[in-house]
PDB file of N, CA and C in Angstrom:
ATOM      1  N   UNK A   1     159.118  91.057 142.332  1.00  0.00           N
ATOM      2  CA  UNK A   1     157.872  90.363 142.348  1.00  0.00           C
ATOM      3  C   UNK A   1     156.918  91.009 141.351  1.00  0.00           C
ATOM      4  N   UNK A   2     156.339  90.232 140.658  1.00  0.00           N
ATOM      5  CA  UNK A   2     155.271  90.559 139.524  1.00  0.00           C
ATOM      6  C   UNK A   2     153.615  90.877 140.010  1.00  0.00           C
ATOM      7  N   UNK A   3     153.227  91.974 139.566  1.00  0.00           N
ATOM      8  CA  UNK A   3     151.732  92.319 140.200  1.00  0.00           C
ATOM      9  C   UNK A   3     150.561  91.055 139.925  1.00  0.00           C
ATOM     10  N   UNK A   4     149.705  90.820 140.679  1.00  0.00           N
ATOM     11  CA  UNK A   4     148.723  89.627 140.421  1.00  0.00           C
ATOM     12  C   UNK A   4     147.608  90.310 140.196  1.00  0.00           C
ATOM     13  N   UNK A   5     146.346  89.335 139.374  1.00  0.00           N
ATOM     14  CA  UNK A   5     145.266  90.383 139.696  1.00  0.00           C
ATOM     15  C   UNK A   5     144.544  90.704 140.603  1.00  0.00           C
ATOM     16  N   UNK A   6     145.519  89.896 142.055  1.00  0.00           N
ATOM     17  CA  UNK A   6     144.789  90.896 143.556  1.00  0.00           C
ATOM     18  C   UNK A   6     144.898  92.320 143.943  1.00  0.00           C
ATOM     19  N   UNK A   7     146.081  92.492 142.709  1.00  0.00           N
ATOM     20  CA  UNK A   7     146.727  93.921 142.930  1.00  0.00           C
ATOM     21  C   UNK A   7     145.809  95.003 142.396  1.00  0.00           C
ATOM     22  N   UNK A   8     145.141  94.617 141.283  1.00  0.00           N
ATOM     23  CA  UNK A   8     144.898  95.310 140.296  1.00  0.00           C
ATOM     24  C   UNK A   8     143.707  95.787 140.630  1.00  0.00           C
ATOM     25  N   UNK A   9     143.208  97.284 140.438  1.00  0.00           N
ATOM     26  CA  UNK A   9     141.927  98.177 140.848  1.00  0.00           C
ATOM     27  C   UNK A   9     140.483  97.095 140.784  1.00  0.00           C
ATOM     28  N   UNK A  10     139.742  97.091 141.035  1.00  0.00           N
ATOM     29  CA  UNK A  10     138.579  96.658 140.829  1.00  0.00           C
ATOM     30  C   UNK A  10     137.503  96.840 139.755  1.00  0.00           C
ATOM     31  N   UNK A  11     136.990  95.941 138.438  1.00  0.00           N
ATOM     32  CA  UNK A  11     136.848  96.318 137.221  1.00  0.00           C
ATOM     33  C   UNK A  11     135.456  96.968 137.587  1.00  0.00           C
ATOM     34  N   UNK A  12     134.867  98.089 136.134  1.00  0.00           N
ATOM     35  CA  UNK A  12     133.430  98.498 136.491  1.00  0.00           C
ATOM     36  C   UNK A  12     133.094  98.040 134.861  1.00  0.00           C
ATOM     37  N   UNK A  13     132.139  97.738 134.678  1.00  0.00           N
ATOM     38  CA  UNK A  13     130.898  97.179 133.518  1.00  0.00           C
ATOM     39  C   UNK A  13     131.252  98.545 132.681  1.00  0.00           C
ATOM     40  N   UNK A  14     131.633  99.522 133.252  1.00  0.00           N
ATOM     41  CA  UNK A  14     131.356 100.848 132.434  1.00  0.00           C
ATOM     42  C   UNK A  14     132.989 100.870 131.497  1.00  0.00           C
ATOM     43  N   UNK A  15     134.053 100.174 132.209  1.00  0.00           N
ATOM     44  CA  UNK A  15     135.053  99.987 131.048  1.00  0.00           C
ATOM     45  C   UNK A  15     134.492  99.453 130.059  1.00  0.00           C
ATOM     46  N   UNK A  16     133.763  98.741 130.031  1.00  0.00           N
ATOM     47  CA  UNK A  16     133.431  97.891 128.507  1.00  0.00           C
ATOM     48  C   UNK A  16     132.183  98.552 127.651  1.00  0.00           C
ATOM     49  N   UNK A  17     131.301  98.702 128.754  1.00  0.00           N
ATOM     50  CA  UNK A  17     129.888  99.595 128.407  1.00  0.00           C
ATOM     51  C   UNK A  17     130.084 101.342 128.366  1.00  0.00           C
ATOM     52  N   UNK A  18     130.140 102.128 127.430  1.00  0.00           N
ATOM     53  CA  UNK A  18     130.033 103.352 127.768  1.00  0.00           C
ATOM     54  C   UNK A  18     128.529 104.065 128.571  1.00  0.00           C
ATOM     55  N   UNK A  19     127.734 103.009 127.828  1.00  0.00           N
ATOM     56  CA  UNK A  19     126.446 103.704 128.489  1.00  0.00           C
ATOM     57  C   UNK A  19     126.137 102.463 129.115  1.00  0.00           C
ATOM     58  N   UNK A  20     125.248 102.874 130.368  1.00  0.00           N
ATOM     59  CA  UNK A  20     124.436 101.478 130.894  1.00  0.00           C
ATOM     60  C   UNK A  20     123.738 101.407 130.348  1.00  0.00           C
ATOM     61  N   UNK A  21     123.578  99.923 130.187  1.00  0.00           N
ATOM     62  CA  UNK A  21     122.722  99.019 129.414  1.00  0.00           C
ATOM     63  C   UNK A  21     121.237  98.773 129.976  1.00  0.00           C
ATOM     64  N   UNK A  22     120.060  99.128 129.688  1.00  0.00           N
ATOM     65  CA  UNK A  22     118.751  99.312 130.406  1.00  0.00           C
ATOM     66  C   UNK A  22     118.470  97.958 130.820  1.00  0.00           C
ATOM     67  N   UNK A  23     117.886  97.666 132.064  1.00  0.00           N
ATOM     68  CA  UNK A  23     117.889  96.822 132.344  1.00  0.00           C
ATOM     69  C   UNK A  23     116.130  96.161 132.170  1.00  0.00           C
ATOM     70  N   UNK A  24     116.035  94.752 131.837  1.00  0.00           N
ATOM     71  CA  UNK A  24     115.376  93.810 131.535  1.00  0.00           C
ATOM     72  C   UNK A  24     114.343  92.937 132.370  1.00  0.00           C
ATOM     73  N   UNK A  25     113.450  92.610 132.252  1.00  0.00           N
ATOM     74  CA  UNK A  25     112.855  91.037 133.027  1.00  0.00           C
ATOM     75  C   UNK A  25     113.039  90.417 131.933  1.00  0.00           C
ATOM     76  N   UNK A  26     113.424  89.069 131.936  1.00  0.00           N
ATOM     77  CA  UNK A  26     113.025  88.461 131.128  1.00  0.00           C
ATOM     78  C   UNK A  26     112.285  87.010 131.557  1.00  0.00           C
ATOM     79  N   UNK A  27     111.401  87.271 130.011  1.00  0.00           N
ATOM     80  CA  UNK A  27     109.964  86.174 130.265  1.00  0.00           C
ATOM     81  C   UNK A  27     109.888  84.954 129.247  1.00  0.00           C
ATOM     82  N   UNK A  28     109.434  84.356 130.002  1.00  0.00           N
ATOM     83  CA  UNK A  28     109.140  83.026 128.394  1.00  0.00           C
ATOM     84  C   UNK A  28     107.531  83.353 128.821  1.00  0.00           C
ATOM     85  N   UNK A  29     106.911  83.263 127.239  1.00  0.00           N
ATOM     86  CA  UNK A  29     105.342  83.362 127.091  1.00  0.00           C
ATOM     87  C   UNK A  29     105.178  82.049 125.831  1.00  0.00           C
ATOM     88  N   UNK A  30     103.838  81.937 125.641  1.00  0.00           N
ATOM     89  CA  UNK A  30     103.684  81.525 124.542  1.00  0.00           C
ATOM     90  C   UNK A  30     102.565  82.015 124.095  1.00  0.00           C
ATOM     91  N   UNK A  31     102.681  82.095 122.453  1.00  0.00           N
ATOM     92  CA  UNK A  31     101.843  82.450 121.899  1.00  0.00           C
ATOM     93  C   UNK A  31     101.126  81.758 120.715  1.00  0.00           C
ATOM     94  N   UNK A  32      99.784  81.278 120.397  1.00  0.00           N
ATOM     95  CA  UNK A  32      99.596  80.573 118.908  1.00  0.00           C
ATOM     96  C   UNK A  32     100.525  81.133 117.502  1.00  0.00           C
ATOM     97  N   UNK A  33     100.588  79.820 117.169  1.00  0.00           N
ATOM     98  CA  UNK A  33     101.618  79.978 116.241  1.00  0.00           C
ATOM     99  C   UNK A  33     101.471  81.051 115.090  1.00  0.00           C
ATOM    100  N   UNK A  34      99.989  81.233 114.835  1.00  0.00           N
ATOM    101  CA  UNK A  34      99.876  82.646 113.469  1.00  0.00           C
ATOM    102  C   UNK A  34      99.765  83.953 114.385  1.00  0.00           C
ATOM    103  N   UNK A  35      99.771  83.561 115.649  1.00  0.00           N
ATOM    104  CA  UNK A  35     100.036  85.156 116.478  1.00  0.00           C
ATOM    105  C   UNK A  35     101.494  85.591 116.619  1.00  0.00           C
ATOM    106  N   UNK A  36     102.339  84.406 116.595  1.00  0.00           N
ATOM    107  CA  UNK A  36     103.667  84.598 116.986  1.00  0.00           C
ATOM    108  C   UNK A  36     104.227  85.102 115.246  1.00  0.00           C
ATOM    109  N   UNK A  37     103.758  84.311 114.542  1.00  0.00           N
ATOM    110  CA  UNK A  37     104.099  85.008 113.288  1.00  0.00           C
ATOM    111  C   UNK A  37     103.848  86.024 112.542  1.00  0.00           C
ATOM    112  N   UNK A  38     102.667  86.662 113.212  1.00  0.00           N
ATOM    113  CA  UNK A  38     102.140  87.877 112.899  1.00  0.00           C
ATOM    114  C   UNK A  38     103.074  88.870 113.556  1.00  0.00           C
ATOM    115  N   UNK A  39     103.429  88.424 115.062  1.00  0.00           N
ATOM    116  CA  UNK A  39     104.376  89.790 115.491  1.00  0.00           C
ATOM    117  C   UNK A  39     105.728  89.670 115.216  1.00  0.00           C
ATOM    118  N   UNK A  40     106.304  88.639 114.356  1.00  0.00           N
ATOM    119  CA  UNK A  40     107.497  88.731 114.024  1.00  0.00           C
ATOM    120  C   UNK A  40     107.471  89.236 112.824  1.00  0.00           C
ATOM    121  N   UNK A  41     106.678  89.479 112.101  1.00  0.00           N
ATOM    122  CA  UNK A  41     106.557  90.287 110.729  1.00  0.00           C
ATOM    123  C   UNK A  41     106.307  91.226 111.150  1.00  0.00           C
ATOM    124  N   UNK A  42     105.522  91.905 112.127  1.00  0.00           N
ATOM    125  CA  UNK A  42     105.379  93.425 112.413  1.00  0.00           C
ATOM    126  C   UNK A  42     106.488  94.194 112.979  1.00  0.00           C
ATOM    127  N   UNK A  43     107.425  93.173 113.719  1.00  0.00           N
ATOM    128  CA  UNK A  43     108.675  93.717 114.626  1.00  0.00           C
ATOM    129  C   UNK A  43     109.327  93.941 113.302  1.00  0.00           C
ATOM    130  N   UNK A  44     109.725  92.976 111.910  1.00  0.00           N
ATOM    131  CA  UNK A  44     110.473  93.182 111.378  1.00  0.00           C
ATOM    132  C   UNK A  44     110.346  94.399 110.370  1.00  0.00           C
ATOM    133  N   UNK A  45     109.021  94.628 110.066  1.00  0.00           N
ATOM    134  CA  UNK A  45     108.577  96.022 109.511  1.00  0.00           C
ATOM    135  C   UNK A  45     108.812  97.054 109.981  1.00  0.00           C
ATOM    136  N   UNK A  46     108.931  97.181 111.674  1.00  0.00           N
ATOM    137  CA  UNK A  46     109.744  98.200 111.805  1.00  0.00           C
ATOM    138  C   UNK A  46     111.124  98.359 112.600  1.00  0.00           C
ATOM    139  N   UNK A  47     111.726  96.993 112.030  1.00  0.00           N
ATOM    140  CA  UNK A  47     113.108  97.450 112.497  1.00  0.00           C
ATOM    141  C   UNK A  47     113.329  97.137 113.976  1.00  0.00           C
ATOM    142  N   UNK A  48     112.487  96.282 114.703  1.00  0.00           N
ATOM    143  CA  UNK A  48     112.753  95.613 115.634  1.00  0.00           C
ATOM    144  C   UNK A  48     112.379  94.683 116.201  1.00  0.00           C
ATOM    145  N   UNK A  49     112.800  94.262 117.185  1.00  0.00           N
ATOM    146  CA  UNK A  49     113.287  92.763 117.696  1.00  0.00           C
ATOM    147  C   UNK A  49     112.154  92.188 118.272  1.00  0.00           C
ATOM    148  N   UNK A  50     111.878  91.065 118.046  1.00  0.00           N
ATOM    149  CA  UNK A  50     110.108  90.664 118.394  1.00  0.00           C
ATOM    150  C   UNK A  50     109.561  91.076 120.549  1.00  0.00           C
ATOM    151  N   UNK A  51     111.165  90.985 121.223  1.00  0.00           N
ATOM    152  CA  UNK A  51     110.449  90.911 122.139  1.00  0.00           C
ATOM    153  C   UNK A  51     110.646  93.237 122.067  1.00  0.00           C
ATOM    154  N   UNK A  52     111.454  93.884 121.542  1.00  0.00           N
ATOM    155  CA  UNK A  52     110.930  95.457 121.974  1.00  0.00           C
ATOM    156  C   UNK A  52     109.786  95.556 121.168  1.00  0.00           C
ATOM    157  N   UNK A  53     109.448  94.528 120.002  1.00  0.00           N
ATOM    158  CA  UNK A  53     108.134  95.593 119.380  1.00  0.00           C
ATOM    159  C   UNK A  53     107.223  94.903 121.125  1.00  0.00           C
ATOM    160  N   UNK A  54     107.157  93.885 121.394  1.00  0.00           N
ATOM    161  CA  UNK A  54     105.951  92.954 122.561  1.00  0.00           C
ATOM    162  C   UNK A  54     105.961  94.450 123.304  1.00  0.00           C
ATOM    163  N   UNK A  55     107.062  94.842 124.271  1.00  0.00           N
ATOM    164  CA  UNK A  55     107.337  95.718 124.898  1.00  0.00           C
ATOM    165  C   UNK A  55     106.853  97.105 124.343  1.00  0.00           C
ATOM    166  N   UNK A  56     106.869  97.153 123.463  1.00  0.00           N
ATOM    167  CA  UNK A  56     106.440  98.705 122.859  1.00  0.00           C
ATOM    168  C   UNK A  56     104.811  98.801 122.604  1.00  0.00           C
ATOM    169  N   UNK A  57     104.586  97.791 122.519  1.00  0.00           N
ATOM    170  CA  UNK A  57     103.003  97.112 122.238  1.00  0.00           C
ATOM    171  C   UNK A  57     102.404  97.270 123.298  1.00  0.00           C
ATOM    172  N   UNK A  58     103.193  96.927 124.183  1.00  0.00           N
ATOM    173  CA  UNK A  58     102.514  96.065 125.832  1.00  0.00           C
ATOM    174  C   UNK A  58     102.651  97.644 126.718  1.00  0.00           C
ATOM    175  N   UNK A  59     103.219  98.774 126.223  1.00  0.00           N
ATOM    176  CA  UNK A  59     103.576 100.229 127.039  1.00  0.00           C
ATOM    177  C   UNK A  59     102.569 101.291 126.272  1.00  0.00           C
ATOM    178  N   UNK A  60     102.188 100.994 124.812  1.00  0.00           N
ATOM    179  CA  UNK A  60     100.996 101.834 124.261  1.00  0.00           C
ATOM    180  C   UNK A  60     100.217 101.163 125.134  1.00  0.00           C
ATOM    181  N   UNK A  61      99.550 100.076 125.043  1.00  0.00           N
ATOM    182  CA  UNK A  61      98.575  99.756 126.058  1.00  0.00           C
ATOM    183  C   UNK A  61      97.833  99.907 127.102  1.00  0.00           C
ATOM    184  N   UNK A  62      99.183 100.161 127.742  1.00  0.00           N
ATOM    185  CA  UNK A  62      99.395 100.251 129.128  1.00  0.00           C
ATOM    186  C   UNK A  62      98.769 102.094 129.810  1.00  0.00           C
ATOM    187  N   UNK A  63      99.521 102.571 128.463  1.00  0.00           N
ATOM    188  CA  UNK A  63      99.243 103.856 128.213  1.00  0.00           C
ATOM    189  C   UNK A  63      97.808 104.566 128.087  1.00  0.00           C
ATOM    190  N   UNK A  64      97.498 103.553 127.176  1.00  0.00           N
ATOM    191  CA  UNK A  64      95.780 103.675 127.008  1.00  0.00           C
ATOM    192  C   UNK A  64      94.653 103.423 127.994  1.00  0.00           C
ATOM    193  N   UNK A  65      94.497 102.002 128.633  1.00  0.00           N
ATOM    194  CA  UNK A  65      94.172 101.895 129.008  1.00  0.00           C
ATOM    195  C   UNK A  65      94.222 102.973 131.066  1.00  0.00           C
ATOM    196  N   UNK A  66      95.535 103.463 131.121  1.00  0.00           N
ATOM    197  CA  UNK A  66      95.742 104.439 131.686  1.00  0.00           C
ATOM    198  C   UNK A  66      94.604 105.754 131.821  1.00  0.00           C
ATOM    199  N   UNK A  67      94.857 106.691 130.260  1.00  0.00           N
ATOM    200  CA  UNK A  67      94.149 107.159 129.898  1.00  0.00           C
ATOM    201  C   UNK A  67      92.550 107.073 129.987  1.00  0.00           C
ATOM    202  N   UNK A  68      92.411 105.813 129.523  1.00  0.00           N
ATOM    203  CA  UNK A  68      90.705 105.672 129.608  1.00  0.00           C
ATOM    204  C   UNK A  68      90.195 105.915 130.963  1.00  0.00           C
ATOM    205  N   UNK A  69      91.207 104.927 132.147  1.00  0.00           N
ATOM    206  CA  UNK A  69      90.847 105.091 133.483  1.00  0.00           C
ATOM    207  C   UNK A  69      90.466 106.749 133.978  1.00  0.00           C
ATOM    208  N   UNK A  70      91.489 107.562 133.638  1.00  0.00           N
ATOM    209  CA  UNK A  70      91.601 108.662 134.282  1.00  0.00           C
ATOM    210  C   UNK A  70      90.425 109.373 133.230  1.00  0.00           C
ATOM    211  N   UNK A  71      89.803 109.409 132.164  1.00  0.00           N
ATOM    212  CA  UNK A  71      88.854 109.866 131.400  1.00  0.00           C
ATOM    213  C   UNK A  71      87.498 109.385 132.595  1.00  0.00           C
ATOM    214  N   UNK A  72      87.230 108.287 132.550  1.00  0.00           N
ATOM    215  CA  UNK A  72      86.680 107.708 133.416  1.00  0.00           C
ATOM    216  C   UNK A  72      86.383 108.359 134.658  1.00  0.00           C
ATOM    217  N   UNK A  73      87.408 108.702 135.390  1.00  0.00           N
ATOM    218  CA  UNK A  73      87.154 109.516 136.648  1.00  0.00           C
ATOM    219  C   UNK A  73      87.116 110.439 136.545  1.00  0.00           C
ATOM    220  N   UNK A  74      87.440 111.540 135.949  1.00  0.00           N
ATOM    221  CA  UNK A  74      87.405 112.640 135.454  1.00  0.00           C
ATOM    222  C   UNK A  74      85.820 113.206 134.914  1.00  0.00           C
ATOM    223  N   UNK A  75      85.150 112.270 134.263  1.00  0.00           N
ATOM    224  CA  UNK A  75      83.587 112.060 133.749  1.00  0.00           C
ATOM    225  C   UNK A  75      82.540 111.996 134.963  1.00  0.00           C
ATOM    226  N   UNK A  76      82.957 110.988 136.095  1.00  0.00           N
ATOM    227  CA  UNK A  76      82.255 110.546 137.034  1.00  0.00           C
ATOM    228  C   UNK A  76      82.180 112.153 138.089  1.00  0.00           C
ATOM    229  N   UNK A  77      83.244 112.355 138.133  1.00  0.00           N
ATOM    230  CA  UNK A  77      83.427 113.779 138.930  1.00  0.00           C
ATOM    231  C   UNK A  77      82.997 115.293 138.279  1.00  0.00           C
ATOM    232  N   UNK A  78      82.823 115.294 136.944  1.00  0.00           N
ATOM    233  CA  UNK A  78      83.141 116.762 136.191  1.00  0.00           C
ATOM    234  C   UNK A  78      81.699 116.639 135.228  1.00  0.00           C
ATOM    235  N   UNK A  79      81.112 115.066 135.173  1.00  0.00           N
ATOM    236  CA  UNK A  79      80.094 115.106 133.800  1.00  0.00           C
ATOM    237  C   UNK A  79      80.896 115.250 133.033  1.00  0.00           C
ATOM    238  N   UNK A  80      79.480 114.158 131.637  1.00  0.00           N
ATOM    239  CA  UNK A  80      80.332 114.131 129.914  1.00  0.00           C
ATOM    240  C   UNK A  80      81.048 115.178 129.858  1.00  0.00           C
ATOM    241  N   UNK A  81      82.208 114.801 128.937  1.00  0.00           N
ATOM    242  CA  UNK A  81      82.987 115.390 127.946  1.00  0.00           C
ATOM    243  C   UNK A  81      81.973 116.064 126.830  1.00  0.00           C
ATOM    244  N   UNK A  82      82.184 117.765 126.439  1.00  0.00           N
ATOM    245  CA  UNK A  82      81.428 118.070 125.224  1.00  0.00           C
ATOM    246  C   UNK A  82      81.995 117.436 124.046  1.00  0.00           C
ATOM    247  N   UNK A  83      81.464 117.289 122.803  1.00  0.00           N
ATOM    248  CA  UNK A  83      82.032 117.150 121.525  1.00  0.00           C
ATOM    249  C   UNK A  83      82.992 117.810 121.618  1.00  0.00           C
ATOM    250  N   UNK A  84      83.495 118.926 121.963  1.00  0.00           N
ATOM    251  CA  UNK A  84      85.025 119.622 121.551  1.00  0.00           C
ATOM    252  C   UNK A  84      85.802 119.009 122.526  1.00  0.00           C
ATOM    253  N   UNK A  85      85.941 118.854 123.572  1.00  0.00           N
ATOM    254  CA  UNK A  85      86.558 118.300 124.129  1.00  0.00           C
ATOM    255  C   UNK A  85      87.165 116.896 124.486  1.00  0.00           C
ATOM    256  N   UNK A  86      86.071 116.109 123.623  1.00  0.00           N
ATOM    257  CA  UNK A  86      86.525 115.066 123.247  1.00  0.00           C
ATOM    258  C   UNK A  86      87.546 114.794 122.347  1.00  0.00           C
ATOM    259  N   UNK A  87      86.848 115.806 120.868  1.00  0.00           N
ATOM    260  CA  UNK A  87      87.458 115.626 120.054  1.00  0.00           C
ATOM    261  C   UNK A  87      89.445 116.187 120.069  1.00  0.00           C
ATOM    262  N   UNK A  88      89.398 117.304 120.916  1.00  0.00           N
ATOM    263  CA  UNK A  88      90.933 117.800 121.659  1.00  0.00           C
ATOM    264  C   UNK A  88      91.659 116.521 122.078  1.00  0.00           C
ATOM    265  N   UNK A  89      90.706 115.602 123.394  1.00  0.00           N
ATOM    266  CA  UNK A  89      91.356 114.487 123.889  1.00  0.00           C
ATOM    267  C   UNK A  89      91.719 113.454 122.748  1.00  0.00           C
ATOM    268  N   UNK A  90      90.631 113.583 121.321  1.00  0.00           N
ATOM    269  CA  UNK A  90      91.246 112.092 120.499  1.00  0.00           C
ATOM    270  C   UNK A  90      92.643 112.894 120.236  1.00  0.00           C
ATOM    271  N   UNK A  91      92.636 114.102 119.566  1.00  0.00           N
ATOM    272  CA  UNK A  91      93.643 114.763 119.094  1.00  0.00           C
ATOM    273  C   UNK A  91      95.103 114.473 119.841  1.00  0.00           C
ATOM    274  N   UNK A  92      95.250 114.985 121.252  1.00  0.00           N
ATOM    275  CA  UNK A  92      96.218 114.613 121.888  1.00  0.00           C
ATOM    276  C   UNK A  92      96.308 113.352 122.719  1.00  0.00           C
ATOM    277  N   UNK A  93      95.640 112.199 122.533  1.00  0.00           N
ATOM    278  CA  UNK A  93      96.096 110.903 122.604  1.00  0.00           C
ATOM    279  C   UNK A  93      96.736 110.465 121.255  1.00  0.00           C
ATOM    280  N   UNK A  94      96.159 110.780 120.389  1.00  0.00           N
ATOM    281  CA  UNK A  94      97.272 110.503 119.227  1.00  0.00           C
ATOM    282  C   UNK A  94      98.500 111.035 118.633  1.00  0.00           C
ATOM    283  N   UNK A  95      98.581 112.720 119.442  1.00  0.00           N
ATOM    284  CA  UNK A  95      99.673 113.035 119.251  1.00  0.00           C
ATOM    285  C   UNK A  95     100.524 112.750 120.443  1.00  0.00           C
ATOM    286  N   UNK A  96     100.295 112.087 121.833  1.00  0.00           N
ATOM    287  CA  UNK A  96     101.185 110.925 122.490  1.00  0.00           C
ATOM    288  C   UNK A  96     101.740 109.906 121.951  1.00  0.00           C
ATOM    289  N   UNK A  97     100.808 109.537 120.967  1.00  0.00           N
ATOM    290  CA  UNK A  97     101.157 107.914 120.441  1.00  0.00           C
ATOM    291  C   UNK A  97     102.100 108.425 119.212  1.00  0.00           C
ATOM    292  N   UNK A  98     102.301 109.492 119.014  1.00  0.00           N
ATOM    293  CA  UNK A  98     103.335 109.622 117.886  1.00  0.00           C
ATOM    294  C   UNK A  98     102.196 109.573 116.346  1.00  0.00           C
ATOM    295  N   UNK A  99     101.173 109.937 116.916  1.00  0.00           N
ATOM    296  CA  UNK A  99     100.028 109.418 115.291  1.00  0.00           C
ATOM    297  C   UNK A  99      99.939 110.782 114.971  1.00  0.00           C
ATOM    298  N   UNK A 100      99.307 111.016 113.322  1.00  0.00           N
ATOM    299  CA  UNK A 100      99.086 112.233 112.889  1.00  0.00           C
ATOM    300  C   UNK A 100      98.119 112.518 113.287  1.00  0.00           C
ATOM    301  N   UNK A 101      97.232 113.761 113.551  1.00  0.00           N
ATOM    302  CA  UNK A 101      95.804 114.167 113.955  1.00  0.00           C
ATOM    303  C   UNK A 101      95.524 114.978 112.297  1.00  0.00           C
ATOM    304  N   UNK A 102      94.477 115.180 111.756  1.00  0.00           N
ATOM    305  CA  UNK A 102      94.195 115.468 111.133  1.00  0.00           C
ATOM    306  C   UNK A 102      93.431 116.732 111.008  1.00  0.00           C
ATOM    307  N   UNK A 103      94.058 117.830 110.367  1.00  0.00           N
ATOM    308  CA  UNK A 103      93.578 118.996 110.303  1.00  0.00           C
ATOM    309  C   UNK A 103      94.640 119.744 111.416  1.00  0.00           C
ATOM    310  N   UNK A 104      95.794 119.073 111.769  1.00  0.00           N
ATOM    311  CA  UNK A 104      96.085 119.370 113.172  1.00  0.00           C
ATOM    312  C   UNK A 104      97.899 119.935 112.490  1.00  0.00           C
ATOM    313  N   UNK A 105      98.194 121.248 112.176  1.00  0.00           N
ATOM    314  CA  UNK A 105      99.228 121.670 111.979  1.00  0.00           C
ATOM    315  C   UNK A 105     100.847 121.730 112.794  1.00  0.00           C
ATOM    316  N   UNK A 106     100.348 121.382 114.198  1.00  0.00           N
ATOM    317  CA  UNK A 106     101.419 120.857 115.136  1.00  0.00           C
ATOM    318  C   UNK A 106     101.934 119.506 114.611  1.00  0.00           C
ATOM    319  N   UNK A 107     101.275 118.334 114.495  1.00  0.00           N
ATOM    320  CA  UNK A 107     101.612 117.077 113.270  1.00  0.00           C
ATOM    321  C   UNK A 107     102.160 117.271 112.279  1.00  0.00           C
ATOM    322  N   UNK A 108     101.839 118.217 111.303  1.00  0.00           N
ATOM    323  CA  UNK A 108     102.197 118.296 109.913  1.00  0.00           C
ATOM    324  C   UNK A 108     103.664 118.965 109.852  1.00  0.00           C
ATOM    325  N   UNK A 109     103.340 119.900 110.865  1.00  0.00           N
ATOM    326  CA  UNK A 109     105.174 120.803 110.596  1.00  0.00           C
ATOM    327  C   UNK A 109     106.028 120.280 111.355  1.00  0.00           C
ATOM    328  N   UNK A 110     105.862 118.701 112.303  1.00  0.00           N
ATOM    329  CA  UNK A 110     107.158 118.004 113.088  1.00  0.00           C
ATOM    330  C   UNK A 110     107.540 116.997 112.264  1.00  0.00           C
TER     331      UNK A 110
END
């Protein structure tokens, strides 16, 4: 008698996939038409796909507006931020965002 494939082990996604594949929502949006064409030229400038640049867009954001909140409470509880300490916080919000800071030698030598 010949084996069937009732016989046969039970398959896993990971024979085919070495790594798991991150998983997704996916959305339909719409957008005006010179907005939608604006972010398909920006995705393609850097090399990606209109909905990871949306996603990469939509997680700085997310990020920021984060930030501001907790600046926010932080102010309400502690009083203004001095000038230096502001200027530290622009410094390392932009070296989160992957941006150069200027005058800032941790940026320059990565």
């Amino acid at each position: 008698m010949h084996p069937t494939i009732a016989d046969a082990p039970p398959l896993s996604y990971h024979l085919c996939y070495p790594n798991p594949m991150a998983q997704r929502d996916k959305r339909s949006i719409s957008l005006p038409p010179e907005l939608a064409r604006a972010v398909e030229e920006a995705a393609r400038a850097e090399g990606l796909t209109f909905s990871a640049w949306l996603a990469q867009t939509a997680a700085r954001r997310l990020k920021l507006d984060a930030g501001r909140r907790a600046l926010a409470e932080w102010e309400q509880e502690n009083g203004p931020l001095t000038p230096e300490e502001r200027a530290e916080g622009w410094a390392r919000a932009r070296r989160s965002l992957g941006r150069d800071v200027p005058g800032d030698s941790a940026s320059q030598s990565a």
